[in-house]
C-alpha atoms as a PDB file:
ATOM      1  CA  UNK A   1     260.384 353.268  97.719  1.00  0.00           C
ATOM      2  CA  UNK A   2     259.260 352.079 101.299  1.00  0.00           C
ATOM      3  CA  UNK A   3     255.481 353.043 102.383  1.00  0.00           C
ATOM      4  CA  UNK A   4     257.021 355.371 105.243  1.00  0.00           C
ATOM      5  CA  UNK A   5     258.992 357.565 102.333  1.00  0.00           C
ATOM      6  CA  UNK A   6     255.832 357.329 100.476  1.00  0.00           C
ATOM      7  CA  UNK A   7     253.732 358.274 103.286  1.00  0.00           C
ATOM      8  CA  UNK A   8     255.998 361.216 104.231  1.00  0.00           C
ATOM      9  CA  UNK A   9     256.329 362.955 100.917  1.00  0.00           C
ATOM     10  CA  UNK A  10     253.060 362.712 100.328  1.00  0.00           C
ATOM     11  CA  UNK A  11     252.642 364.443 103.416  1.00  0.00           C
ATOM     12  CA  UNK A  12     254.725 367.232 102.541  1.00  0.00           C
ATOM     13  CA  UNK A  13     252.929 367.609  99.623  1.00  0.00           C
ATOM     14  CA  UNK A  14     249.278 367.956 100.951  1.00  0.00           C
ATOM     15  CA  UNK A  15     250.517 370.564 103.357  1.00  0.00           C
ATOM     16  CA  UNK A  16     251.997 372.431 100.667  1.00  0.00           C
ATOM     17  CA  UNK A  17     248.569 372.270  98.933  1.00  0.00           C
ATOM     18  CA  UNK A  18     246.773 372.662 101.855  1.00  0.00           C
ATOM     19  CA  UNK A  19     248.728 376.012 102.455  1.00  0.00           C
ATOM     20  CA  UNK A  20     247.710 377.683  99.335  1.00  0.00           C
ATOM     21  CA  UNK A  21     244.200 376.270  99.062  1.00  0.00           C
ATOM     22  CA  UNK A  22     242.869 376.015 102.660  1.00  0.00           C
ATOM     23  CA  UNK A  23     241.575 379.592 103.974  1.00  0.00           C
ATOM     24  CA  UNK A  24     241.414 381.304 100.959  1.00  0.00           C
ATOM     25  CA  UNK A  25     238.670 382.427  99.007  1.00  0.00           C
ATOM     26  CA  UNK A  26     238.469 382.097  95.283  1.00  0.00           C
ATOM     27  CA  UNK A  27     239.092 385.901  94.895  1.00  0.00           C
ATOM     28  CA  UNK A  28     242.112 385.310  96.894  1.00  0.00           C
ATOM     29  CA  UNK A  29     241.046 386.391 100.360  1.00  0.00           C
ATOM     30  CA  UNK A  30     242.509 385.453 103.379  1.00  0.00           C
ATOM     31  CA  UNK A  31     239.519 383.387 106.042  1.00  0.00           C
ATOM     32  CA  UNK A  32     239.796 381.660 108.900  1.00  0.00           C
ATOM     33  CA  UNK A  33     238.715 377.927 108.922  1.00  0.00           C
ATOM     34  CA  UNK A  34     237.793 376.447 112.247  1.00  0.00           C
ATOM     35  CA  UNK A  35     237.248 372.426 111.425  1.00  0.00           C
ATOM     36  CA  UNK A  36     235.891 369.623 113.803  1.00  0.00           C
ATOM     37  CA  UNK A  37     237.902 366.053 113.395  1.00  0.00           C
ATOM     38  CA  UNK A  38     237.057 362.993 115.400  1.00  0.00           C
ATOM     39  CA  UNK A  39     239.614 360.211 116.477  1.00  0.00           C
ATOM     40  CA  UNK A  40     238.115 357.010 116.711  1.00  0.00           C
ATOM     41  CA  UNK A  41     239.533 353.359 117.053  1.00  0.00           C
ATOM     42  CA  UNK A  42     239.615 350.430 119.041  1.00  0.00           C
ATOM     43  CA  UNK A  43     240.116 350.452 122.785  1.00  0.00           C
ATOM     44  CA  UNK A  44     244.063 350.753 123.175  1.00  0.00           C
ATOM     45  CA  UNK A  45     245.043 352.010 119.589  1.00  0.00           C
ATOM     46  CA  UNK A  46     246.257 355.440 120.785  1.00  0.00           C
ATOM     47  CA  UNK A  47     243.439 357.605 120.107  1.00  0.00           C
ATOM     48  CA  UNK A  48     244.283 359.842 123.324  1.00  0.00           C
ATOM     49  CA  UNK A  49     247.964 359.660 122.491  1.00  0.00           C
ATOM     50  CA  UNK A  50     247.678 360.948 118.732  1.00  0.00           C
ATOM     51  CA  UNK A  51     245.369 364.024 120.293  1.00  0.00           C
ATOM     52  CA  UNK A  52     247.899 364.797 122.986  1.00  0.00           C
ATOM     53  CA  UNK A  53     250.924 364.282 120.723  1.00  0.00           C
ATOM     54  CA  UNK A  54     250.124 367.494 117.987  1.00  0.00           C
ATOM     55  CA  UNK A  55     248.001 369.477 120.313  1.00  0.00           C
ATOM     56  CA  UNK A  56     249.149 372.766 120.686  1.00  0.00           C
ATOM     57  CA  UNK A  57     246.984 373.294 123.865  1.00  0.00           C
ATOM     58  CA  UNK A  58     247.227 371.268 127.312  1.00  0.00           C
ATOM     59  CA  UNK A  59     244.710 368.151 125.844  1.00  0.00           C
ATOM     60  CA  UNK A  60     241.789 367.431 127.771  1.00  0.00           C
ATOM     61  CA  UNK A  61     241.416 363.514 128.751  1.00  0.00           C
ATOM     62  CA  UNK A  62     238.848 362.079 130.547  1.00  0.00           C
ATOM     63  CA  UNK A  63     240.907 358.096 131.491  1.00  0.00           C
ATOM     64  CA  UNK A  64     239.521 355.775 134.137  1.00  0.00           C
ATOM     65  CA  UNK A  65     241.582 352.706 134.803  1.00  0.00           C
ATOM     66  CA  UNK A  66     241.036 349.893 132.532  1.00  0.00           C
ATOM     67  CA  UNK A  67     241.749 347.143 133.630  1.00  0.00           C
ATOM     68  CA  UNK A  68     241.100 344.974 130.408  1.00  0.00           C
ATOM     69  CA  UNK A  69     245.374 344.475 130.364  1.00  0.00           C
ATOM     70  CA  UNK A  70     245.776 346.989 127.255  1.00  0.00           C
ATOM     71  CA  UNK A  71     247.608 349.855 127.541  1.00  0.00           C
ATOM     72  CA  UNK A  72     246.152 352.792 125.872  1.00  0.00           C
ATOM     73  CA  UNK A  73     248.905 355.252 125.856  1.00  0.00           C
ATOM     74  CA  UNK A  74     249.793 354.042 122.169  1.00  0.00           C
ATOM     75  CA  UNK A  75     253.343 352.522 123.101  1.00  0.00           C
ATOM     76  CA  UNK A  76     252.466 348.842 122.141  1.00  0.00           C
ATOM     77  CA  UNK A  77     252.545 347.475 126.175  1.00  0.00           C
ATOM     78  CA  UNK A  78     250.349 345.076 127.736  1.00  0.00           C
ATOM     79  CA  UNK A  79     249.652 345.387 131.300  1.00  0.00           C
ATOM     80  CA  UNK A  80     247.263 345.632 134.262  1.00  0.00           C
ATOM     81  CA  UNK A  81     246.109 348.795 135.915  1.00  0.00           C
ATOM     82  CA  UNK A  82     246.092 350.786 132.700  1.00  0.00           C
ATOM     83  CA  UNK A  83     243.532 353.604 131.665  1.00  0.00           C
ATOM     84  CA  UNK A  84     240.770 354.123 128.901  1.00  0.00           C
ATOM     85  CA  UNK A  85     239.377 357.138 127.816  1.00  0.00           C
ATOM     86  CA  UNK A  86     235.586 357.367 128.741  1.00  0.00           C
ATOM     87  CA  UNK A  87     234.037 360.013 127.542  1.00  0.00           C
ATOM     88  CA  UNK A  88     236.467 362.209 125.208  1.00  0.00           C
ATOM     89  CA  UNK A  89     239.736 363.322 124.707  1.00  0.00           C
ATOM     90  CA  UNK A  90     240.122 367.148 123.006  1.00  0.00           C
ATOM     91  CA  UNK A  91     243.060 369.437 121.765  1.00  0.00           C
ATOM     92  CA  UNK A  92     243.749 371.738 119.213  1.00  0.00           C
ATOM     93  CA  UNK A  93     245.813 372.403 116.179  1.00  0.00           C
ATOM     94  CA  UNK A  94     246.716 375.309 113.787  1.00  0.00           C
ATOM     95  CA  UNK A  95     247.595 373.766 110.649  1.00  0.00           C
ATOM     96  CA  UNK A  96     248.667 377.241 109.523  1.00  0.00           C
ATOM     97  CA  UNK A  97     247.294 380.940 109.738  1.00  0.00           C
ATOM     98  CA  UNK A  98     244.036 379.945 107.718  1.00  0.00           C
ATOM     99  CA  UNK A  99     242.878 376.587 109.168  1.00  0.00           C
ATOM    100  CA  UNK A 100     242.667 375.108 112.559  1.00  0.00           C
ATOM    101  CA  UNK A 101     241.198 372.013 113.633  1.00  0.00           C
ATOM    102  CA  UNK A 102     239.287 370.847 116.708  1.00  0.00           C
ATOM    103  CA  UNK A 103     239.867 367.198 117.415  1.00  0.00           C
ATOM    104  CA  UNK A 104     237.434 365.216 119.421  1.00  0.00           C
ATOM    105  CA  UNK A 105     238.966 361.215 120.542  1.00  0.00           C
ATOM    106  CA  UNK A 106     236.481 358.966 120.706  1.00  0.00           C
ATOM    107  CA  UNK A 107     235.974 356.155 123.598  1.00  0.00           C
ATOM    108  CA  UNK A 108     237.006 353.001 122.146  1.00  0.00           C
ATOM    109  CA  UNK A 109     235.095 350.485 124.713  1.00  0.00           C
ATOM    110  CA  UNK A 110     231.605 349.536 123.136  1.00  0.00           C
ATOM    111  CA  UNK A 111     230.092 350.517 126.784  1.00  0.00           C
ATOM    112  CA  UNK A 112     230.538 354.401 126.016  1.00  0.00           C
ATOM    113  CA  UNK A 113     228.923 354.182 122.124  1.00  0.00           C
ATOM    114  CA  UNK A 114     226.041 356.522 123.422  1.00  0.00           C
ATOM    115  CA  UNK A 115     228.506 358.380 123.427  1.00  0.00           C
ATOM    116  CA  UNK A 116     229.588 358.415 119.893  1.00  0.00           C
ATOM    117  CA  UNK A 117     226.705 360.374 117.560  1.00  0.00           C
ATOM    118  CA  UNK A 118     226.989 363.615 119.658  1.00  0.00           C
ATOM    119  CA  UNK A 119     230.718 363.441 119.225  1.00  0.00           C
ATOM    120  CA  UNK A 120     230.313 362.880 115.408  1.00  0.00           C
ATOM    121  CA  UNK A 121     227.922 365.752 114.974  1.00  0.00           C
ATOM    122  CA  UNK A 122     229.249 368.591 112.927  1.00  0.00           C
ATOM    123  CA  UNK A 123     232.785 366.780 112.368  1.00  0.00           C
ATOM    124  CA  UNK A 124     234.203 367.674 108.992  1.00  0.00           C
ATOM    125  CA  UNK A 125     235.582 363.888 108.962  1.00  0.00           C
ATOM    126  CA  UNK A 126     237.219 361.387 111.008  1.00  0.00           C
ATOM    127  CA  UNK A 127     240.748 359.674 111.607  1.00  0.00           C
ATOM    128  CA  UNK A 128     240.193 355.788 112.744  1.00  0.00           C
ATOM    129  CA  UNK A 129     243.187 354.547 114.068  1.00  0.00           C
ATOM    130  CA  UNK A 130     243.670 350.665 113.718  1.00  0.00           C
ATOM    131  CA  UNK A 131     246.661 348.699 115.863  1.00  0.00           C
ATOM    132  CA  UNK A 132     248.561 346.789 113.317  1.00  0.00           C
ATOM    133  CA  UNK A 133     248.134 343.400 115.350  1.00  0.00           C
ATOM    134  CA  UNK A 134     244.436 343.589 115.969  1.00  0.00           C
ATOM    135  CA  UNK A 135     243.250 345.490 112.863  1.00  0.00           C
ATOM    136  CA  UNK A 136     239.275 344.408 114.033  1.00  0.00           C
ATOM    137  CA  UNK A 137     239.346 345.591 116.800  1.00  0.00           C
ATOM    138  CA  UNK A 138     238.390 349.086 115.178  1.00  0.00           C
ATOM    139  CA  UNK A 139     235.604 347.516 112.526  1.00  0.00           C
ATOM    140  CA  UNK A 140     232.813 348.925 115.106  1.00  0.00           C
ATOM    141  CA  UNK A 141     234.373 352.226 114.735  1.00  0.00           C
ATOM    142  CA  UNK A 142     234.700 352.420 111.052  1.00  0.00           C
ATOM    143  CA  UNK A 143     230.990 350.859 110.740  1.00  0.00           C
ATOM    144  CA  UNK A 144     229.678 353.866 112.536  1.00  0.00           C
ATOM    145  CA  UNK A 145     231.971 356.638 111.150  1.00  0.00           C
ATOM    146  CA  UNK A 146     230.386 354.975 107.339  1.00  0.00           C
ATOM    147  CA  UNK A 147     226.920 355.381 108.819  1.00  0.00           C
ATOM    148  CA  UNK A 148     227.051 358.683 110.231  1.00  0.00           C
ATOM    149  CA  UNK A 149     228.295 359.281 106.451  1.00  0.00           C
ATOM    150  CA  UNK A 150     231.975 361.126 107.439  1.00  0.00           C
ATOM    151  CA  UNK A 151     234.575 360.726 105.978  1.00  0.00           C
ATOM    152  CA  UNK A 152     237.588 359.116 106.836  1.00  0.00           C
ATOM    153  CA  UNK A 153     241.264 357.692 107.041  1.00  0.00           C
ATOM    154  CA  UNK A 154     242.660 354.366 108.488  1.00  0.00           C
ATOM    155  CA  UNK A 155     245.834 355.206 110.276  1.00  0.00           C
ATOM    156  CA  UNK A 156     247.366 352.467 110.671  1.00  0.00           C
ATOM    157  CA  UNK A 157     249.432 352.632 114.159  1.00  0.00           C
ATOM    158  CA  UNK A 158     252.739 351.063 114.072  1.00  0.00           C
ATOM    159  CA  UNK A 159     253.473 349.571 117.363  1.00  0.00           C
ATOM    160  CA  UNK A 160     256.540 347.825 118.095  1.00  0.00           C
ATOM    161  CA  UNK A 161     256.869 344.427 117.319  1.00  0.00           C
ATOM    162  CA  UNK A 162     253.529 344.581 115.171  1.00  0.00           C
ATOM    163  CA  UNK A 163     253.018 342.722 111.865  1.00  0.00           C
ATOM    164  CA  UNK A 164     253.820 344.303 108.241  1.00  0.00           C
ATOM    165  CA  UNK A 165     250.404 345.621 107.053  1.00  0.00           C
ATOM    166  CA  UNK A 166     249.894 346.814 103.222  1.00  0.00           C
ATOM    167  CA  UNK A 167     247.381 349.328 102.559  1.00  0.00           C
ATOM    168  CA  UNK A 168     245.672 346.647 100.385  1.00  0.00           C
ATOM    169  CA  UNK A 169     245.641 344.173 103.468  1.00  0.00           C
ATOM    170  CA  UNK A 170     244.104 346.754 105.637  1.00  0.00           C
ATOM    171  CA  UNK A 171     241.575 347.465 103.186  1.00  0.00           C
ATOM    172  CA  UNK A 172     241.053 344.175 102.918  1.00  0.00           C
ATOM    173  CA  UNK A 173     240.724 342.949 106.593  1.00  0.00           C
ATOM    174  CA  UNK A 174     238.576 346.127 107.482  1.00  0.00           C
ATOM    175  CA  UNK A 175     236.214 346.273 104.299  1.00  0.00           C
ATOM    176  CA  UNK A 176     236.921 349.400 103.089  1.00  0.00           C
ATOM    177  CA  UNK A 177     235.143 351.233 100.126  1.00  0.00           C
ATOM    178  CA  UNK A 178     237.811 351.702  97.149  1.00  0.00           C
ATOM    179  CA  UNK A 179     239.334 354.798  97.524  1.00  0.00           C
ATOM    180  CA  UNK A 180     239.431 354.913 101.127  1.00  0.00           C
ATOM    181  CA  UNK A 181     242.698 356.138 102.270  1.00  0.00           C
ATOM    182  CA  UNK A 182     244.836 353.875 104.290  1.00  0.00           C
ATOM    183  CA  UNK A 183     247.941 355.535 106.067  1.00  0.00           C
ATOM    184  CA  UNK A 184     250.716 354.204 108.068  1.00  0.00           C
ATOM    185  CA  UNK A 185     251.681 356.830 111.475  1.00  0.00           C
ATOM    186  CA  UNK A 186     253.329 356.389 114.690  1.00  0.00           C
ATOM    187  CA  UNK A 187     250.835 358.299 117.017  1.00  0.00           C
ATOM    188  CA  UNK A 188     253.320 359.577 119.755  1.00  0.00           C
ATOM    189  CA  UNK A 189     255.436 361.003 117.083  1.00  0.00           C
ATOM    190  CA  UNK A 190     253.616 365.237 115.925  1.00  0.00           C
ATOM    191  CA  UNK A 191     254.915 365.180 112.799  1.00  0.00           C
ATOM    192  CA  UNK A 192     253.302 362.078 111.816  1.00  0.00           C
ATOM    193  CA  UNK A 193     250.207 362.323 113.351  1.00  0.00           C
ATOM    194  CA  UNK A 194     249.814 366.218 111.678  1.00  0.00           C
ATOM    195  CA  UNK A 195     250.430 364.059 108.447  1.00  0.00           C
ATOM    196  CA  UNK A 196     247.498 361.838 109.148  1.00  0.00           C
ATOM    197  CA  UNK A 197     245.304 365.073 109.897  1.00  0.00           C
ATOM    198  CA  UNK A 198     246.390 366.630 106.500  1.00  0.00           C
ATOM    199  CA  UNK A 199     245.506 363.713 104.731  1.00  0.00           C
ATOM    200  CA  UNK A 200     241.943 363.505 106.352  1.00  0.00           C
ATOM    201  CA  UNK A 201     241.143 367.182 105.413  1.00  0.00           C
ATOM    202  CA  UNK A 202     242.155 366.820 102.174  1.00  0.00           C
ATOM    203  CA  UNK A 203     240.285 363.483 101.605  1.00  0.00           C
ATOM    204  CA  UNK A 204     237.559 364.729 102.965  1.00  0.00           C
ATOM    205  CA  UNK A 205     237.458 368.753 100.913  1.00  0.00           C
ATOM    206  CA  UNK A 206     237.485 366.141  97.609  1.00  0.00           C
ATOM    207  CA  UNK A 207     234.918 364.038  99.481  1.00  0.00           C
ATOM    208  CA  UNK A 208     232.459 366.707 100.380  1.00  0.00           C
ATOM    209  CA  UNK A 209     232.934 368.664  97.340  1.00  0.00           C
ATOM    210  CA  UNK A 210     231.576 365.368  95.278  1.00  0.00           C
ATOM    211  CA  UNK A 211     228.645 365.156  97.053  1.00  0.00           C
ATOM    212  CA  UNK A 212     227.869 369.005  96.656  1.00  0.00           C
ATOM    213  CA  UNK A 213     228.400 368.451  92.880  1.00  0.00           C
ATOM    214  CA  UNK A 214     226.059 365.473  92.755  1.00  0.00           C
ATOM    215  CA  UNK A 215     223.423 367.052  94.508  1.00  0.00           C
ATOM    216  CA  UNK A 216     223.795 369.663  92.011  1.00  0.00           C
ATOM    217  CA  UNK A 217     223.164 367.383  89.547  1.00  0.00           C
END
């Protein structure tokens, strides 16, 4: 079975769980669920595209031109005069009736990290997006998303032409703790990238609820 099959029935099946488990009380009531993601990365990895791509509202960007030669629209071109986001990008999505989540994009560029605790406050967990041919480009991103203590996913942005990655290779490269999830997505495609966010909530309900019980003792 190829990682992309994987990757999409597994998807199917956390949104089917997520369906009859997010929103709802254990007494079976309905509730609404208003959740704070952030989307962080390296500089060009397609942080702003993945927000635009499943928001259901008009995205708010905040781009400047670049300049550095990367294109940051998440299409896997190189080329002059392109933009960066510099101070967030925003949008929304209703998972279903019950749940809806808030996603805050990062700046990538190491200039804007003042930036980066205010975003994190209050987030629920993160997504770090990595570009398959320059996986360290994002190992700021992930150090500070471990710090801040959130949880988070790796999705792993398949731009054309890039080199086969296995989730073990990422995990590798990057450093990640075991158990970190490591996901393959294409970031201008919705489907995927509301895969991506299913697998983050989940990750991070199991995560959370872990830490609860341990404090509990």
């Amino acid at each position: 079975m190829s990682s992309e099959r994987a990757d999409s029935g597994l998807g199917r099946r956390t949104a089917h769980r997520l369906r009859g488990d997010i929103g709802r009380t254990v007494l079976g009531e309905d509730i609404a669920l208003d959740v704070k993601l952030v989307v962080a990365g390296g500089s060009g990895a397609g942080r702003t595209t993945l927000v635009g791509s499943v928001s259901e509202i008009r995205p708010l960007r905040s781009e400047a031109a670049d300049g550095s030669g990367r294109e940051g629209s998440g299409t896997g071109e190189r080329k002059r005069g392109t933009t960066t986001t510099v101070a967030m990008d925003f949008g929304r999505i209703t998972v279903h009736a019950g749940l809806s989540l808030y996603l805050f994009g990062m700046p990538g560029q190491d200039r804007f990290r003042f930036l980066w605790d205010e975003l994190c406050a209050g987030a629920l967990a993160a997504v770090v997006l990595a570009d398959a041919r320059r996986l360290e480009d994002c190992l700021t991103a992930v150090g500070h998303v471990e710090r801040a203590r959130a949880p988070f996913v790796v999705a792993v942005n398949r731009f054309p032409e890039a080199p086969g990655r296995t989730e073990c290779d990422v995990a590798r490269t990057l450093g990640l703790d075991r158990g970190t999830p490591v996901v393959l997505c294409d970031a201008r495609d919705r489907t995927s990238g509301k895969e991506v966010l299913i697998r983050t909530v989940e990750y991070a309900g199991r995560v959370h609820t872990a830490r609860l019980l341990a404090s509990l003792g």
